[in-house]
Structure formats: C-alpha cells, structure tokens
C-alpha atoms as a PDB file:
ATOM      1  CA  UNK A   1       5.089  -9.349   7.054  1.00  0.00           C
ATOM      2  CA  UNK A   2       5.163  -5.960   8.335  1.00  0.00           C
ATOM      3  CA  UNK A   3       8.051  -5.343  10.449  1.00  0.00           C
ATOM      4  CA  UNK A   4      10.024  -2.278  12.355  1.00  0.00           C
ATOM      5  CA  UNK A   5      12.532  -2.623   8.793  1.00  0.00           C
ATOM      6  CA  UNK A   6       9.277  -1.284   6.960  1.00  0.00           C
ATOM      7  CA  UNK A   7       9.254   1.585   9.773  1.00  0.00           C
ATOM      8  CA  UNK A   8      12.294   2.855   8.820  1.00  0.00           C
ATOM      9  CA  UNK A   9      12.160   2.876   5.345  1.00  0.00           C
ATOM     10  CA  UNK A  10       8.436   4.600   5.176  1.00  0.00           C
ATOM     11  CA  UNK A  11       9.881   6.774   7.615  1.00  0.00           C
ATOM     12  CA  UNK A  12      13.205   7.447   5.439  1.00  0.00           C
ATOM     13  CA  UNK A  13      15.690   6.286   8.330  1.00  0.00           C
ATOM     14  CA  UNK A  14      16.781   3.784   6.001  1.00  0.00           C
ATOM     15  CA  UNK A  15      18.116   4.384   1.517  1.00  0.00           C
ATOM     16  CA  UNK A  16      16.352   2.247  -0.330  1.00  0.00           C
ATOM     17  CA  UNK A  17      15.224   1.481  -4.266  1.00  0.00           C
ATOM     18  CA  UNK A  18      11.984   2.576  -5.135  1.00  0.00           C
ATOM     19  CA  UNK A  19      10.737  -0.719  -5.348  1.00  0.00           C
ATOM     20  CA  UNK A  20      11.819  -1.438  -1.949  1.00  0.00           C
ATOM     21  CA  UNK A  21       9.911   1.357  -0.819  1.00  0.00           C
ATOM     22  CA  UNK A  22       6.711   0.587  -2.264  1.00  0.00           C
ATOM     23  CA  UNK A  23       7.204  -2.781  -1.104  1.00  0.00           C
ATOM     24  CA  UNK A  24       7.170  -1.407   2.101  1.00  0.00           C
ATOM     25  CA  UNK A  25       4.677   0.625   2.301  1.00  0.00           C
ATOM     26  CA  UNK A  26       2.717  -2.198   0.441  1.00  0.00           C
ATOM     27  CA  UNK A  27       3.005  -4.759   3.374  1.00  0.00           C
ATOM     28  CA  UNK A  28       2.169  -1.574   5.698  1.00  0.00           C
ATOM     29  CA  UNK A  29      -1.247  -1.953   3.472  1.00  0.00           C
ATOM     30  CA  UNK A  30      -1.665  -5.724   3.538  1.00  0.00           C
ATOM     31  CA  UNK A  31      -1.271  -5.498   7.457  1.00  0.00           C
ATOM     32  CA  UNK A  32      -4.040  -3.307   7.456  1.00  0.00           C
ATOM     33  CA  UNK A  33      -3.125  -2.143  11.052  1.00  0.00           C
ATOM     34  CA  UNK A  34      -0.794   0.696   9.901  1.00  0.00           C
ATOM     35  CA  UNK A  35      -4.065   2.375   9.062  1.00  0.00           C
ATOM     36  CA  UNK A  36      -4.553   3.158  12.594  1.00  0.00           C
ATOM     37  CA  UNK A  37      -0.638   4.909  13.077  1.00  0.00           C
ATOM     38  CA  UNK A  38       0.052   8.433  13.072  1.00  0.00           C
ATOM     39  CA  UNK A  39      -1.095  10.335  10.443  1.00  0.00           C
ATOM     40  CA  UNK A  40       2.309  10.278   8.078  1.00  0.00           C
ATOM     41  CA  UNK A  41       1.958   6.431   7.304  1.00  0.00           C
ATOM     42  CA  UNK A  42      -1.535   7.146   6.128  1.00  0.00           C
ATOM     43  CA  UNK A  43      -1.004   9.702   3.987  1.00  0.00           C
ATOM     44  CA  UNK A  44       1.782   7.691   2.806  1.00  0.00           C
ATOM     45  CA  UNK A  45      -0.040   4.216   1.988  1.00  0.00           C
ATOM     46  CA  UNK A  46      -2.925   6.458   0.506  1.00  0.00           C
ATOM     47  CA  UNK A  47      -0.144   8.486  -2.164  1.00  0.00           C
ATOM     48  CA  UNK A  48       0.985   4.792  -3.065  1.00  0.00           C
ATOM     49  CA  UNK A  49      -2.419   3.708  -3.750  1.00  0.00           C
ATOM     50  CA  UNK A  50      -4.068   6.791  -5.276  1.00  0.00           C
ATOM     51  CA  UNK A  51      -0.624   6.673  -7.815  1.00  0.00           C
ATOM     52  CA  UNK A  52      -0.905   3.302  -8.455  1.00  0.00           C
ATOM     53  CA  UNK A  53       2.144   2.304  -6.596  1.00  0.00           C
ATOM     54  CA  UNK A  54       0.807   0.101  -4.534  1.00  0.00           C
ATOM     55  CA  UNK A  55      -3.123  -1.966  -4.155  1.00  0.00           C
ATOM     56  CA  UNK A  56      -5.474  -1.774  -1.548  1.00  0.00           C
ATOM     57  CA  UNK A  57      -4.981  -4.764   0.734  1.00  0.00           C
ATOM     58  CA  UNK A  58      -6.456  -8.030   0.819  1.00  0.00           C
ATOM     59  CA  UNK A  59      -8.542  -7.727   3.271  1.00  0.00           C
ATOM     60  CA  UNK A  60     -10.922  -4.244   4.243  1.00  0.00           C
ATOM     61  CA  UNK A  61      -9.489  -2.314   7.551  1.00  0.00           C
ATOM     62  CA  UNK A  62     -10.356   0.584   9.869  1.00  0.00           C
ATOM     63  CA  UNK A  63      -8.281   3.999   9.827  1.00  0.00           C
ATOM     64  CA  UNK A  64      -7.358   5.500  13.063  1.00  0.00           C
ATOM     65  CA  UNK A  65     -10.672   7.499  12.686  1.00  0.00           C
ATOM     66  CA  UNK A  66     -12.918   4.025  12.430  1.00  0.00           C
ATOM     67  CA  UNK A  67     -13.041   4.928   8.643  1.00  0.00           C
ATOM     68  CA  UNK A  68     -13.363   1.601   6.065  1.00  0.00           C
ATOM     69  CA  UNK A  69     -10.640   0.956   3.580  1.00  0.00           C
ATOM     70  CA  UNK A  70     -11.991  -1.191   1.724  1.00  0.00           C
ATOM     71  CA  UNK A  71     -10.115  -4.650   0.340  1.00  0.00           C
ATOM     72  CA  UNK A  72      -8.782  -4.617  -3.564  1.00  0.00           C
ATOM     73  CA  UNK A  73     -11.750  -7.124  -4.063  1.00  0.00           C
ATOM     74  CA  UNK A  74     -14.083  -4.472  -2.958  1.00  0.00           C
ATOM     75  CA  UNK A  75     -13.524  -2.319  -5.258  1.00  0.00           C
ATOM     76  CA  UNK A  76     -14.529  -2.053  -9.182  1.00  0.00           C
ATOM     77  CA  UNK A  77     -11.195  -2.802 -11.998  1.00  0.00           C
ATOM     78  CA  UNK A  78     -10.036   0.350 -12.936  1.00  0.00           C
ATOM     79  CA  UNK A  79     -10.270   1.941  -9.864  1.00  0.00           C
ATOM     80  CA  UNK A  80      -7.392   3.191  -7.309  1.00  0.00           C
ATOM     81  CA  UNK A  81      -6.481   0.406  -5.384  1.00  0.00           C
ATOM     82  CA  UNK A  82      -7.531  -2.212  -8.165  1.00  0.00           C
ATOM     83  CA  UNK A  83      -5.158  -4.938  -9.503  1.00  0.00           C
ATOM     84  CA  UNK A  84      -5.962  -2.904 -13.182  1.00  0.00           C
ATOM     85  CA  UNK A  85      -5.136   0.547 -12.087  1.00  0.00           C
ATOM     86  CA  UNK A  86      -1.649  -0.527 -10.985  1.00  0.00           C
ATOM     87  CA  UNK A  87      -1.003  -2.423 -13.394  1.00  0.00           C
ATOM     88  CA  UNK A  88      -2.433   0.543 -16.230  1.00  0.00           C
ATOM     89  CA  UNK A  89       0.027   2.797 -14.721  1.00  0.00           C
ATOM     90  CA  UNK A  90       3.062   1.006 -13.172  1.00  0.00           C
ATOM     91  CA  UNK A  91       3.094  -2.618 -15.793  1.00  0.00           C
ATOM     92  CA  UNK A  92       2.897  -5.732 -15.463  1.00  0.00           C
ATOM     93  CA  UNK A  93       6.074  -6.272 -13.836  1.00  0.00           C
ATOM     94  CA  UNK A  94       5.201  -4.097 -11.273  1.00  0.00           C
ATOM     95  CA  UNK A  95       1.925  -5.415 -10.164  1.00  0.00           C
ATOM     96  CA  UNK A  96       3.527  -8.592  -9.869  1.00  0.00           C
ATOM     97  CA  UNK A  97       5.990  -7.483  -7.318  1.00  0.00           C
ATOM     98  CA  UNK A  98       3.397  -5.302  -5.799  1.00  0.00           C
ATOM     99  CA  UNK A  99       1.118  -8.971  -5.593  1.00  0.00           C
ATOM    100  CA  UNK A 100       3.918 -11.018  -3.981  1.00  0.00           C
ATOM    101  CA  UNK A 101       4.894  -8.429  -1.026  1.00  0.00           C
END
C-alpha cells in the first residue's frame, strides 16, 4: 500500500536501491491517486512506465487534469505500461517484483 515511506523515497528524502525505488513509485501507480499530486510524482510514475520500470496500474485512474490513465489490461502487449514491455526491457525477474508491489 502506498504510504508517506513511498513519499520520501520518490521524493529522495530517503537512500534507497533501485528496486526499492521503483517499487515505490510502482505502488504510487497501483494507488492510482498519486496521479492527482503535484506535478513531480507524475512525471515521475510516467518516466517509470514509459522506461519500462514500472506497469500501468491495475485499475484505470484520473490525473490531476481529469486525464485517463488507463489500467495495464487496457492496453495492447508490447506497449508502455504492458506486462511485455517491462518485462522486454527490465526481465523476468523484474516484472515479477514489479507484479508483487
């Protein structure tokens, strides 16, 4: 769950392993209302997703700007945000991590 701890690290108040990072920023995504904070943290979970990093979330949610993010089931394999395109550029190992935030 998305918690003030996940603040900190997106924010860089707080050293951390990559992978702790992107697990951060990937329950920031899954909470789907971090979309709606300032502008940083959506920049942020967007870098993550557009470098496969990190997957869309499970469910669709609204930006700050009423936008649609759609869900990682919304979206066609082999596209940003898709179970495939993080697992094409970060492995296997990865995307389970990244699946189990």
């Amino acid at each position: 769950m998305f918690d003030l701890n996940d603040i900190e690290v997106i924010e860089g108040d707080a050293e951390v392993s990559e992978l702790e990072y992107y697990a951060s920023i990937q329950r920031a995504i899954n909470s789907g209302t971090a979309w709606s904070f300032q502008g940083s943290y959506g920049r942020a979970m967007m870098d993550a997703i557009e470098s496969g990093y990190c997957l869309l979330g499970k469910a669709g949610a609204r930006d700050y700007y009423g936008n649609y993010i759609p869900s990682r089931d919304e979206v066609m394999e082999g596209t940003k945000g898709s179970i495939s395109y993080v697992q094409d550029r970060m492995g296997e190992d990865w995307l389970f991590e990244m699946e189990n935030v």
